[in-house]
N, C-alpha and C. Protein backbone atom coordinates (compact mmCIF):
# COMPACT_ATOMS: atom_id res chain seq x y z
N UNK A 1 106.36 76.53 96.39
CA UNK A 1 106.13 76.45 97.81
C UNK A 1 105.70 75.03 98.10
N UNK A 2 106.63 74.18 98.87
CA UNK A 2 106.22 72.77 98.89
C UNK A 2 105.76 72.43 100.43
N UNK A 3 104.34 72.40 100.15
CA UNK A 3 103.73 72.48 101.76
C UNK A 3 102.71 71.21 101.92
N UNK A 4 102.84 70.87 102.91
CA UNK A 4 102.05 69.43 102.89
C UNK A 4 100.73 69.19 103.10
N UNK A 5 100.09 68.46 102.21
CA UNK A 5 98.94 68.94 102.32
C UNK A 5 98.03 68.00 103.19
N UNK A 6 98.52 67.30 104.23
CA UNK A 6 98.36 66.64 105.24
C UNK A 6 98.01 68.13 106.38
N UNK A 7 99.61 68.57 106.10
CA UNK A 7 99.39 69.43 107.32
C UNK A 7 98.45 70.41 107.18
N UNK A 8 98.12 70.69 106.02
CA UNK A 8 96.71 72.05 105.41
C UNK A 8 95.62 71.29 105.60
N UNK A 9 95.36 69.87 105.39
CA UNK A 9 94.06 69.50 105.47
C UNK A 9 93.73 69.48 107.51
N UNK A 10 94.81 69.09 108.27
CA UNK A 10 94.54 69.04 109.32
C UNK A 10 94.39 70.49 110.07
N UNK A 11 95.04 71.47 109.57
CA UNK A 11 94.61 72.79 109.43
C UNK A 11 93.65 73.56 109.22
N UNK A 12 93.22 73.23 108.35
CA UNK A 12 91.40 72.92 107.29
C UNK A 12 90.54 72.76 108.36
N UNK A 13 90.89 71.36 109.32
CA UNK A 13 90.09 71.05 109.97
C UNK A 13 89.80 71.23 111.01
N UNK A 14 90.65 72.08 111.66
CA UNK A 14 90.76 73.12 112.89
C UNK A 14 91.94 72.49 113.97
N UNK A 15 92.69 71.92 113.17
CA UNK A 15 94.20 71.35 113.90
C UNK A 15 94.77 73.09 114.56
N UNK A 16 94.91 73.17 115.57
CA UNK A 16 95.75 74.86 116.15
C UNK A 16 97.10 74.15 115.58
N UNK A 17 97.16 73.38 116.13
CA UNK A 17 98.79 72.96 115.98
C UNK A 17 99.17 72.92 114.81
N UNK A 18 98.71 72.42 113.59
CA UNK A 18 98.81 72.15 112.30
C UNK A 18 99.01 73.63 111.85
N UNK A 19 97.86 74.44 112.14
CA UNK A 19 97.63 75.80 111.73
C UNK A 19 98.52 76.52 111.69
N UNK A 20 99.14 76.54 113.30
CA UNK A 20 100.48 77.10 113.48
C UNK A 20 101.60 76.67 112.54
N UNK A 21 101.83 75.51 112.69
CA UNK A 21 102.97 74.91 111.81
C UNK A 21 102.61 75.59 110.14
N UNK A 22 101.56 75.80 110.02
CA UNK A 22 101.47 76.13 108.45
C UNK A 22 101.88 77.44 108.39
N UNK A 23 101.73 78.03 109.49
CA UNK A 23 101.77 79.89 109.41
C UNK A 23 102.99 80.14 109.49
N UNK A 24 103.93 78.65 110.25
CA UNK A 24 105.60 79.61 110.33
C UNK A 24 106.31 79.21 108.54
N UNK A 25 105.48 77.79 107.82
CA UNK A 25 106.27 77.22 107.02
C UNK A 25 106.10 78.24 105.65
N UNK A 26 104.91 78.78 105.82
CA UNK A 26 104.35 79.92 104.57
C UNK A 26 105.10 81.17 104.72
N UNK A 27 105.80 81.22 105.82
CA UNK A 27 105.85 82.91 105.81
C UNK A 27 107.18 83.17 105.16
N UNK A 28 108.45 82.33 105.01
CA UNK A 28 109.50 82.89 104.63
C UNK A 28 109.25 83.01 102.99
N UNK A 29 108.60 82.34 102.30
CA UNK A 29 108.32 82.51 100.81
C UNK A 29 107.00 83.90 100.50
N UNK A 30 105.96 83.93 101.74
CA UNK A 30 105.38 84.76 101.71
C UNK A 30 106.51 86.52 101.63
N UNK A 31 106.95 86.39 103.15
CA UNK A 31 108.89 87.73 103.01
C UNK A 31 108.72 87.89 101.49
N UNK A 32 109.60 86.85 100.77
CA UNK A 32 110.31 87.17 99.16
C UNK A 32 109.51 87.29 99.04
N UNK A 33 108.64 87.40 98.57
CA UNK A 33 107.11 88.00 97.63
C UNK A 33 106.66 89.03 97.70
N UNK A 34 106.76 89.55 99.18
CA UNK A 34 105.86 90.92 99.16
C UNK A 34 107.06 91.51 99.60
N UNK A 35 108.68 91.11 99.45
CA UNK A 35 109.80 92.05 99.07
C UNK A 35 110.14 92.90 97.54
N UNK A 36 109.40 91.93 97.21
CA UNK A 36 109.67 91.84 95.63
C UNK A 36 108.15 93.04 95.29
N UNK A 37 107.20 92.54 95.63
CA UNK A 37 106.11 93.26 95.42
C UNK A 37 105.26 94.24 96.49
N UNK A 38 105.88 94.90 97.29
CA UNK A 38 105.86 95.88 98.37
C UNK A 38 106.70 96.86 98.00
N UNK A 39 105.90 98.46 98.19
CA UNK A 39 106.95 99.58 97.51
C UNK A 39 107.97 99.66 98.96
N UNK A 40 108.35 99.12 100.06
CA UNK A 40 109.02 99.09 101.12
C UNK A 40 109.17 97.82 102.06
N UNK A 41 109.81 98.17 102.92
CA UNK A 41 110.10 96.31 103.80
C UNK A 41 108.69 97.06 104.95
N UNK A 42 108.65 97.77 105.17
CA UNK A 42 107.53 98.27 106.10
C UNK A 42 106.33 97.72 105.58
N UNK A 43 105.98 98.13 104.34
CA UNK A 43 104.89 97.25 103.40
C UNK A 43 104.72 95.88 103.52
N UNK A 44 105.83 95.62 103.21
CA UNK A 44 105.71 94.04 102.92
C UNK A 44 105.91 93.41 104.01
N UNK A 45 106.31 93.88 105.21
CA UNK A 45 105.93 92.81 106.95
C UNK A 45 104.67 93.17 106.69
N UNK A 46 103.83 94.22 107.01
CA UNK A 46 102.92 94.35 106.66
C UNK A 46 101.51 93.43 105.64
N UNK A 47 101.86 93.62 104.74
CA UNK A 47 101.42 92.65 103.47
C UNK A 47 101.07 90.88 104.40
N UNK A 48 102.56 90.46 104.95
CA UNK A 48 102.76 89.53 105.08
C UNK A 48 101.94 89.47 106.44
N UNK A 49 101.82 90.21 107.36
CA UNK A 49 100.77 90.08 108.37
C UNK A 49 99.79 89.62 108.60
N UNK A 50 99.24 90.98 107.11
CA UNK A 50 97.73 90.69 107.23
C UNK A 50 97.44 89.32 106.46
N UNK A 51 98.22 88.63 105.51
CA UNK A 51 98.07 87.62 105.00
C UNK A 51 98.02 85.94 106.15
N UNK A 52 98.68 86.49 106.67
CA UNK A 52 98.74 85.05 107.49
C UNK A 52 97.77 85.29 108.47
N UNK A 53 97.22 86.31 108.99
CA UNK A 53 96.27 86.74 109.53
C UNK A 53 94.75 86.42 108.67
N UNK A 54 94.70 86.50 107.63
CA UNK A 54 93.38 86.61 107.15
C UNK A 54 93.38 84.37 106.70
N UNK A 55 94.51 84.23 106.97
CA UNK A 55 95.04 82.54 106.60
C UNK A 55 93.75 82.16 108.03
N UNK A 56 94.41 82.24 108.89
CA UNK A 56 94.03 82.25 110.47
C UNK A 56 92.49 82.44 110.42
N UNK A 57 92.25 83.31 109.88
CA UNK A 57 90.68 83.48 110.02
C UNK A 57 89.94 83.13 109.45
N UNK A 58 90.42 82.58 108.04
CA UNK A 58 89.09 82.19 107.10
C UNK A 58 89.95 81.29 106.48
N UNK A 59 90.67 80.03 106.76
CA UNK A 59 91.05 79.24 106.01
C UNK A 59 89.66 77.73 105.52
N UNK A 60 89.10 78.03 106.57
CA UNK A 60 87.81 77.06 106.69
C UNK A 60 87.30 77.49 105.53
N UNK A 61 87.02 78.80 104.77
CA UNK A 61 86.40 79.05 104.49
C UNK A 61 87.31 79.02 102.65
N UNK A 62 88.26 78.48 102.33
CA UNK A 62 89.30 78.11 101.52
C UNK A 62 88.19 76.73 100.66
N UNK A 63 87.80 76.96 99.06
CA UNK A 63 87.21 76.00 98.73
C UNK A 63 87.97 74.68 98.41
N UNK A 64 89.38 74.90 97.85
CA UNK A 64 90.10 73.90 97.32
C UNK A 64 91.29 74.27 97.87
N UNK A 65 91.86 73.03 98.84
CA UNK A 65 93.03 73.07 99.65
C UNK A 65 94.14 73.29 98.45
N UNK A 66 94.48 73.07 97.62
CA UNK A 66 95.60 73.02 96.44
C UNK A 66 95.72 74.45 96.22
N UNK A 67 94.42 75.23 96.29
CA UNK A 67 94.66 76.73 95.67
C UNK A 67 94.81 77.52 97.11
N UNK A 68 95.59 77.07 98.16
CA UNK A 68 96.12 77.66 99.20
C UNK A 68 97.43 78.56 98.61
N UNK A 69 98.24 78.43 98.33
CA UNK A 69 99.44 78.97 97.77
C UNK A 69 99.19 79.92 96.65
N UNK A 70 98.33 79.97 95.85
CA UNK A 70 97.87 81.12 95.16
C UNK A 70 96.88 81.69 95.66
N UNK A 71 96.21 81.63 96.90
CA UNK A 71 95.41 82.32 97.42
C UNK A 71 96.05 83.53 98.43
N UNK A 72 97.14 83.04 99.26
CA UNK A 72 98.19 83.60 100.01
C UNK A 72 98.64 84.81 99.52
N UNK A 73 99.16 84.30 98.47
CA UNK A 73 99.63 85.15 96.71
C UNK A 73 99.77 86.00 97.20
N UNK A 74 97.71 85.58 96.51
CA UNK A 74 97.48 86.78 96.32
C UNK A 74 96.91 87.63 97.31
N UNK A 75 96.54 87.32 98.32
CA UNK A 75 96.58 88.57 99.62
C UNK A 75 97.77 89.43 99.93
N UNK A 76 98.84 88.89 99.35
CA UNK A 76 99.87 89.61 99.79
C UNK A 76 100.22 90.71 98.91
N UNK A 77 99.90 90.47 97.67
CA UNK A 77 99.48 91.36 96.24
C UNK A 77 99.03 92.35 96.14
N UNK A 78 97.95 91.94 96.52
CA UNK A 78 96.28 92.78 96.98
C UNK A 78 96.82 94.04 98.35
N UNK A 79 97.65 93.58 99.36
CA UNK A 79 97.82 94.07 100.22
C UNK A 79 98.56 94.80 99.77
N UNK A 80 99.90 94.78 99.20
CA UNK A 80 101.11 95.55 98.73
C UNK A 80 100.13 96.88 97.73
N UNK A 81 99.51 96.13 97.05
CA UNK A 81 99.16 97.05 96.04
C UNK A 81 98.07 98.68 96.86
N UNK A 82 97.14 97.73 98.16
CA UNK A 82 96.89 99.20 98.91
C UNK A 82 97.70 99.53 99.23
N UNK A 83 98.28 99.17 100.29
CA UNK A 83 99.47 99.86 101.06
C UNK A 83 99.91 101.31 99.64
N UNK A 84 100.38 100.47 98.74
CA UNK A 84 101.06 101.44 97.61
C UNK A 84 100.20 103.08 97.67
N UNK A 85 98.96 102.23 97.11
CA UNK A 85 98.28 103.20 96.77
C UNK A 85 97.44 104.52 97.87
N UNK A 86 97.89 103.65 99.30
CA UNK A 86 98.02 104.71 100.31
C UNK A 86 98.91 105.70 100.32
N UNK A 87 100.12 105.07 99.68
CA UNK A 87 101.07 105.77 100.08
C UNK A 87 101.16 107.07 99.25
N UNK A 88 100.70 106.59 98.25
CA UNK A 88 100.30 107.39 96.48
C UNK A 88 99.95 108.53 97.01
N UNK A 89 98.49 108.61 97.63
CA UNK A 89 97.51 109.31 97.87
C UNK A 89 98.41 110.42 98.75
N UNK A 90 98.98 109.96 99.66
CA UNK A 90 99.51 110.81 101.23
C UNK A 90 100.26 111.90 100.34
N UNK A 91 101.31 111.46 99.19
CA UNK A 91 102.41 112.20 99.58
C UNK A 91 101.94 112.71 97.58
N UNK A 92 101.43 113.80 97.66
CA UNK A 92 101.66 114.69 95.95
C UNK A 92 102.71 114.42 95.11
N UNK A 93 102.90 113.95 94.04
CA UNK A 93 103.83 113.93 93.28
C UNK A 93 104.42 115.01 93.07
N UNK A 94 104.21 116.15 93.25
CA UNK A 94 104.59 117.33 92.45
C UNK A 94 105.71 117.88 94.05
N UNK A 95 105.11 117.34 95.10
CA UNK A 95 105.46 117.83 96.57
C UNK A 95 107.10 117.48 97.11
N UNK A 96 107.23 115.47 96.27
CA UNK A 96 107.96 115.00 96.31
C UNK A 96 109.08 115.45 95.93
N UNK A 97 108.65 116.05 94.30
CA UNK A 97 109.82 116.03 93.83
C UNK A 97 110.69 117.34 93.62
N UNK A 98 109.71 118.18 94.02
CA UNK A 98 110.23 119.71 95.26
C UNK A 98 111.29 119.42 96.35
N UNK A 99 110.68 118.47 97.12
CA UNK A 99 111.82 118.21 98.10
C UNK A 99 112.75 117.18 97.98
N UNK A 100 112.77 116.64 96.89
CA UNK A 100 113.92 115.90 96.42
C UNK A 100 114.77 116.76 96.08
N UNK A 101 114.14 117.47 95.25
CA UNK A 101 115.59 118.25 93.98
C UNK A 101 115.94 119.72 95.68
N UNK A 102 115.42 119.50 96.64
CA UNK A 102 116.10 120.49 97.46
C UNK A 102 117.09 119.68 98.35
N UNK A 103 116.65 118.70 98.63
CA UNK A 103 117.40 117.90 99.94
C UNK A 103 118.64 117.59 99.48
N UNK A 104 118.75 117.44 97.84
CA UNK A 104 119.60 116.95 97.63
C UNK A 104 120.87 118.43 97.74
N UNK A 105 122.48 118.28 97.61
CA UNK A 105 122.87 119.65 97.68
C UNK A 105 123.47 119.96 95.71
N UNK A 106 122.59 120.01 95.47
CA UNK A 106 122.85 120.37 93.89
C UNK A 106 123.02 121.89 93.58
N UNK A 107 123.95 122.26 92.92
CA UNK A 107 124.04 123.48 92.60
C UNK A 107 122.60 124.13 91.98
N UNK A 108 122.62 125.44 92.04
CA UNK A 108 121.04 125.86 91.56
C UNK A 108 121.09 125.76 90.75
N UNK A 109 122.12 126.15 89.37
CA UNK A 109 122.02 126.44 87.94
C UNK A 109 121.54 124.87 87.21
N UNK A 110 122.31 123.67 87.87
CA UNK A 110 122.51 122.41 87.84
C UNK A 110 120.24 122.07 87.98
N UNK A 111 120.28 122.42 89.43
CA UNK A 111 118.98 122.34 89.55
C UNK A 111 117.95 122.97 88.42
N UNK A 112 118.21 124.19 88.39
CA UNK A 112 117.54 125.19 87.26
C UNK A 112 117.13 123.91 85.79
N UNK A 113 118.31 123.52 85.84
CA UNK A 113 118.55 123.45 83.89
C UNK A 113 117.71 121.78 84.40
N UNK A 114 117.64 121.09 85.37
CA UNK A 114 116.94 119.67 85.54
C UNK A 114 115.39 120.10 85.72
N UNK A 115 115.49 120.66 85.96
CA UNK A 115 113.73 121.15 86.08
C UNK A 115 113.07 121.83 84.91
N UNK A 116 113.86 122.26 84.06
CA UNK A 116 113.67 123.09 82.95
C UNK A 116 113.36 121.91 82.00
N UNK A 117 114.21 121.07 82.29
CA UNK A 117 114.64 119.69 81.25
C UNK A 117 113.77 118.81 81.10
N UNK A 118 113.51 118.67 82.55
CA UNK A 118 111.83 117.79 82.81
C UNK A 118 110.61 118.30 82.58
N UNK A 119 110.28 119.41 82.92
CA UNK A 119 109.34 120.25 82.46
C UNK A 119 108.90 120.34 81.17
N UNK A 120 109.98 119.91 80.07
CA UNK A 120 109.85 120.44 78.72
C UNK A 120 109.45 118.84 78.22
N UNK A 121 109.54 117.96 78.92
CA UNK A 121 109.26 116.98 78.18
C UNK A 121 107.19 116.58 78.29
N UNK A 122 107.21 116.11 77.54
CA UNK A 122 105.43 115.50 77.51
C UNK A 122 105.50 114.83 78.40
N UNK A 123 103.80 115.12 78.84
CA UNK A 123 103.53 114.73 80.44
C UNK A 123 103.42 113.25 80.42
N UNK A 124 103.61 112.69 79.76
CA UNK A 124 103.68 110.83 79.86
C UNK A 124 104.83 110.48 79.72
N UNK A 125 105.64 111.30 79.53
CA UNK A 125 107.53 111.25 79.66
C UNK A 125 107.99 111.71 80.60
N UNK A 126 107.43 112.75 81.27
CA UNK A 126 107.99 113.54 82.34
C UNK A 126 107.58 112.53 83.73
N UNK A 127 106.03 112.47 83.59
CA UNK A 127 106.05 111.17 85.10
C UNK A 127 106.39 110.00 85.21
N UNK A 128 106.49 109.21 83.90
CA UNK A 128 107.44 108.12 84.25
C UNK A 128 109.16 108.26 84.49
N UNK A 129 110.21 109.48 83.42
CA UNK A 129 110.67 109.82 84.34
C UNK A 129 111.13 110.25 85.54
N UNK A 130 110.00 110.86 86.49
CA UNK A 130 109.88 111.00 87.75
C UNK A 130 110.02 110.24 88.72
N UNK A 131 109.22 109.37 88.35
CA UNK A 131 108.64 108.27 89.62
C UNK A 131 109.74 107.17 89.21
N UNK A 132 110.69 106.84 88.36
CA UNK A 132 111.71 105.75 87.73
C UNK A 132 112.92 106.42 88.38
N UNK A 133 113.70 107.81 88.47
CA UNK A 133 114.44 108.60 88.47
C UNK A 133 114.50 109.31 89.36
N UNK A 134 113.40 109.50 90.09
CA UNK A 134 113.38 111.01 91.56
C UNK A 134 112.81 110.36 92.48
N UNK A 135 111.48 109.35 92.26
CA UNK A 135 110.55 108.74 92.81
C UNK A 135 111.92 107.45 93.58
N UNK A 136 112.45 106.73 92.29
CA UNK A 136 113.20 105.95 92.49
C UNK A 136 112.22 104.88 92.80
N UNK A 137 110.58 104.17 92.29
CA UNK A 137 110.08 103.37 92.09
C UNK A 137 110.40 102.36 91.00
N UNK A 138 110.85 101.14 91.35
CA UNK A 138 110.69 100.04 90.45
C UNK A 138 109.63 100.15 89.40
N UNK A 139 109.93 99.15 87.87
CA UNK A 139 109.40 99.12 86.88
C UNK A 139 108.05 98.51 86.98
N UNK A 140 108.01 97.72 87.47
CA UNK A 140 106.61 96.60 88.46
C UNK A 140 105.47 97.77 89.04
N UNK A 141 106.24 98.85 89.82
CA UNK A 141 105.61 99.66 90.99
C UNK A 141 105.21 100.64 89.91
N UNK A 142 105.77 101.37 89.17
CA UNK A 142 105.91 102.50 88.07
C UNK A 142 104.25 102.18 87.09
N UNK A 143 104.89 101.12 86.39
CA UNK A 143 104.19 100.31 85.60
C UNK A 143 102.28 100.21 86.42
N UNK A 144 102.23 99.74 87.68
CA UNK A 144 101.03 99.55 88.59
C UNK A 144 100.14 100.99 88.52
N UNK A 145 101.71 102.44 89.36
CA UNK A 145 100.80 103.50 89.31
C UNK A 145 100.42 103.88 88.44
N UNK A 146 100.68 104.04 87.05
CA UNK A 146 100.37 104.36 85.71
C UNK A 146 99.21 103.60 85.10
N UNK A 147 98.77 102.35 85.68
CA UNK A 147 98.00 101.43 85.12
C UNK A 147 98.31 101.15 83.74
N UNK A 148 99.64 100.50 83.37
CA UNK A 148 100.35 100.83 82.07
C UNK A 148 101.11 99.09 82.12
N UNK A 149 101.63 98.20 81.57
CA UNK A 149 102.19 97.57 81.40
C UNK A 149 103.94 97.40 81.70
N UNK A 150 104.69 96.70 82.60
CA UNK A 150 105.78 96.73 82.50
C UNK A 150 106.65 97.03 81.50
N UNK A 151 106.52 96.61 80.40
CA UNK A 151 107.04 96.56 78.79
C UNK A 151 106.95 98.14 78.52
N UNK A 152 105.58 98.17 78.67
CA UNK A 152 105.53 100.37 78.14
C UNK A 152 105.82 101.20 79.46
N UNK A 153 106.20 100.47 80.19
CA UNK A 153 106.94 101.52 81.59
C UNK A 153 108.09 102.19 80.86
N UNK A 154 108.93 100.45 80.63
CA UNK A 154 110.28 100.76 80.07
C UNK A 154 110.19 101.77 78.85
N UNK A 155 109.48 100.80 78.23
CA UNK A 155 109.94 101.61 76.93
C UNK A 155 109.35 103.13 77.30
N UNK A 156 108.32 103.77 77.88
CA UNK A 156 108.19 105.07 77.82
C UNK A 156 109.71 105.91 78.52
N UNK A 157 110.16 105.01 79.53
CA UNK A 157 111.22 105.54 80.31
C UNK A 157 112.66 105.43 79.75
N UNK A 158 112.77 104.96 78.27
CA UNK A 158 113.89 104.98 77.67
C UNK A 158 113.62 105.95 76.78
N UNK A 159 112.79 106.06 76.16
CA UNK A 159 112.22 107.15 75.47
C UNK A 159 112.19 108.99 75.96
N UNK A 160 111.76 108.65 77.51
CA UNK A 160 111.78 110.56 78.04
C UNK A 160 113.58 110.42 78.34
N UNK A 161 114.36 109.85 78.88
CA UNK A 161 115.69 109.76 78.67
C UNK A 161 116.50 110.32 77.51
N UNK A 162 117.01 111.61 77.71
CA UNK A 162 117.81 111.92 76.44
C UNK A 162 119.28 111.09 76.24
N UNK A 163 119.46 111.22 74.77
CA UNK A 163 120.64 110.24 74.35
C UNK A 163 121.49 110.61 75.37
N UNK A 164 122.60 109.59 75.92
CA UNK A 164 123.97 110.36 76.53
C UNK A 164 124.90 110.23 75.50
């Protein structure tokens, strides 16, 4: 993110104008970031809101102008990661994936033998299959709700996967 640090220090110093100019030049790299790290685009305008928002309000209060760009970051991080874990909370895992395997139009026997299939596997195989596969959460997002490492997302989720 190549931002000038003319225009952050005059920003710093209660430049509106500067301020502004910093809030439109941060936000398109702020977007990719909390696209990438937001379980939705709803999230991540979001994310990106409150970030340039909390820029606005307490940049004075920023000890070292250089660690502006990893400070941003990480509000947007921080933000994605509640949002997530709101979202966690609202909706039961077990609720989800009831009305997945119905909405979808799958034959019953088809349905029967996928639920039978998942069921039978160990419960640290069965929810990362879930949430990778039904959930349809990224390895990043998967990896977060589990409090588990990207690396053992995968590998647990190649593992509950039977051979084809």
């Amino acid at each position: 993110m190549g931002i000038d640090t003319q225009l952050v220090e005059a920003a710093y110093r209660g430049d509106a104008r500067a301020l502004d100019q910093l809030l439109v030049i941060l936000q398109p790299d702020l977007k990719r970031f909390a696209r990438r790290t937001c379980a939705n685009a709803e999230d991540a305008e979001e994310a990106v809101q409150v970030a340039l928002w909390k820029l606005h309000r307490k940049l004075h209060m920023l000890q070292k102008l250089s660690a502006l760009a990893a400070w941003m970051f990480r509000i947007v991080e921080r933000e994605c990661y509640r949002l997530f874990s709101l979202l966690r909370k609202t909706v039961p895992l077990s609720q989800s994936i009831e009305e997945s395997l119905h909405q979808a139009p799958v034959p019953h026997q088809l349905r029967h033998d996928l639920v039978a299939a998942i069921a039978a596997l160990p419960p640290h195989y069965r929810e990362i299959l879930i949430l990778r596969d039904i959930e349809e959460l990224s390895a990043p997002e998967t990896a977060a709700y589990l409090n588990i490492s990207v690396a053992a997302a995968k590998s647990r989720l190649h593992r509950a996967r039977p051979d084809a």
